[in-house]
C-alpha atoms as a PDB file:
ATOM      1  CA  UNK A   1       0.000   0.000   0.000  1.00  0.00           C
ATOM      2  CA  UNK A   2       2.804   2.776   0.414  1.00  0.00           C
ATOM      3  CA  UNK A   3       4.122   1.812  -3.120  1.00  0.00           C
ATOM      4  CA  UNK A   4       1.145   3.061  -4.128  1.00  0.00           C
ATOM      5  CA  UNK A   5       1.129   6.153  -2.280  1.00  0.00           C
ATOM      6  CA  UNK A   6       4.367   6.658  -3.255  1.00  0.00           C
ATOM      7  CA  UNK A   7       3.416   6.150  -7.198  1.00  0.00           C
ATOM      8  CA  UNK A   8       0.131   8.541  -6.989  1.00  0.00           C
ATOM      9  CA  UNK A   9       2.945  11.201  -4.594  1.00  0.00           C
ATOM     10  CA  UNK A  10       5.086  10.919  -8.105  1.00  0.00           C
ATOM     11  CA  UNK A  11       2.342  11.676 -10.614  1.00  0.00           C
ATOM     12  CA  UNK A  12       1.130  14.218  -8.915  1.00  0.00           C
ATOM     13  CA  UNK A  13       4.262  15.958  -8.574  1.00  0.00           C
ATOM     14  CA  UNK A  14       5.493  15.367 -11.718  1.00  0.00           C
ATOM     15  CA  UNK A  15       1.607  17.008 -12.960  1.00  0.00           C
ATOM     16  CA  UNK A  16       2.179  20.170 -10.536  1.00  0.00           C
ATOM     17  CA  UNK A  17       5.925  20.421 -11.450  1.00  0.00           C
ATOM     18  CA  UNK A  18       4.619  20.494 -15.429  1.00  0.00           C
ATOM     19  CA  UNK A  19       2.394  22.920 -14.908  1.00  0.00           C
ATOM     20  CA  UNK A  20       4.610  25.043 -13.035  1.00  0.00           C
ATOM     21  CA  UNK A  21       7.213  25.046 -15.177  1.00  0.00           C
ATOM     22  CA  UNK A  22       4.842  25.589 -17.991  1.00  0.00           C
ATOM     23  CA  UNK A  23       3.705  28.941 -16.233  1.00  0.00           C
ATOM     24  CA  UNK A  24       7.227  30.210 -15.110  1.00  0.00           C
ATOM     25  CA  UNK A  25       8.332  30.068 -19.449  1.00  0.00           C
ATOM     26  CA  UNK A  26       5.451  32.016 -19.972  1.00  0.00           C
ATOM     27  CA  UNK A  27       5.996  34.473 -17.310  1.00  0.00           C
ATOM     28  CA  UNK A  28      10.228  34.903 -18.480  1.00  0.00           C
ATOM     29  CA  UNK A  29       9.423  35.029 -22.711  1.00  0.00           C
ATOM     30  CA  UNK A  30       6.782  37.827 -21.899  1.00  0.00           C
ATOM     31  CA  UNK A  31       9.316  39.712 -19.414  1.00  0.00           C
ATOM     32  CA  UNK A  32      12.191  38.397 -22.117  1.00  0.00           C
ATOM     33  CA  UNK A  33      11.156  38.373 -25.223  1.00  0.00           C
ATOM     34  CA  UNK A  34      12.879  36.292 -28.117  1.00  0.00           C
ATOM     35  CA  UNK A  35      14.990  37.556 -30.440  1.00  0.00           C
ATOM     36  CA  UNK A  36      13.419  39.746 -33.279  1.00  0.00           C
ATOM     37  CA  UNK A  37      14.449  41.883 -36.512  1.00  0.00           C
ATOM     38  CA  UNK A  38      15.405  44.978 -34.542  1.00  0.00           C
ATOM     39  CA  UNK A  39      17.932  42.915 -32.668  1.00  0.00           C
ATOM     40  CA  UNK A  40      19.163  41.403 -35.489  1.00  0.00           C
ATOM     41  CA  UNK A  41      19.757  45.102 -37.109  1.00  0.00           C
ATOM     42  CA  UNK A  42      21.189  46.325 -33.973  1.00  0.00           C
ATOM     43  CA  UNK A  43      23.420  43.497 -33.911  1.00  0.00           C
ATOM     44  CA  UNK A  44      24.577  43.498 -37.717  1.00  0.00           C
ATOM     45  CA  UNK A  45      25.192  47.586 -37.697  1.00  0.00           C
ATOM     46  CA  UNK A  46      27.269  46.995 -34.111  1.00  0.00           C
ATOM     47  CA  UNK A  47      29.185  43.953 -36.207  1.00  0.00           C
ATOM     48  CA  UNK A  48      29.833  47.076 -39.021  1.00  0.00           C
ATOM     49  CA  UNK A  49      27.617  46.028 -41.547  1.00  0.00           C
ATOM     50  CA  UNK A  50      24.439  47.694 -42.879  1.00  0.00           C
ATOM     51  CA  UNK A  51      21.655  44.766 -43.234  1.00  0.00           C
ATOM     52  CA  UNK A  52      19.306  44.446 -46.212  1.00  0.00           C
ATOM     53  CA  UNK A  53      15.823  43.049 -45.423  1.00  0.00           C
ATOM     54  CA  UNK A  54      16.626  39.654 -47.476  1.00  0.00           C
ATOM     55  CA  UNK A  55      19.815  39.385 -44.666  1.00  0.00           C
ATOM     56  CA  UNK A  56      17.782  40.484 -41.503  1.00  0.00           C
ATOM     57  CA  UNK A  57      14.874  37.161 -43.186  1.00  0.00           C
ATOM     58  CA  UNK A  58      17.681  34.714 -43.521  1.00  0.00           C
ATOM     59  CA  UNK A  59      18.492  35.538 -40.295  1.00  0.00           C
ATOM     60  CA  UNK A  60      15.019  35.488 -39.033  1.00  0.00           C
ATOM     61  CA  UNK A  61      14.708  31.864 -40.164  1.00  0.00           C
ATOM     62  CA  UNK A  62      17.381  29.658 -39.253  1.00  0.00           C
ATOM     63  CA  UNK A  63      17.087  31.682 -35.565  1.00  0.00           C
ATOM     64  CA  UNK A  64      13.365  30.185 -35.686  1.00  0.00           C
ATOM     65  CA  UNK A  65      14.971  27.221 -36.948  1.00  0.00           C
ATOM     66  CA  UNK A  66      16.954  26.515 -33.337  1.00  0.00           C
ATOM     67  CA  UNK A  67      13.762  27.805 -30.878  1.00  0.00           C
END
């Protein structure tokens, strides 16, 4: 019988500890959002180089490629 509670203990933690962690990502990408095309200028001009809009799409893509 304590295997049991011990089984049902596990589930539910592992249910609570989902949900939590589900709700803390949420909370952090709205305080931090992900990268987007004004970074990627900022970035490029700091670099030296002046970005066309084809460079700053490329870009764009394979970064949404890795997230």
């Amino acid at each position: 019988m304590d295997i049991v509670y011990i089984l049902i203990g596990l589930v539910i933690g592992a249910i609570l500890g989902f949900f939590l962690a589900r709700f803390y990502m949420k909370k952090y990408l709205k305080k931090n959002p992900p990268i987007n095309e004004q970074m990627i200028k900022a970035m490029m001009m700091q670099m030296g180089r002046t970005p066309s809009q084809k460079q700053v799409n490329q870009m764009m893509k394979s970064m949404s490629k890795y997230m």
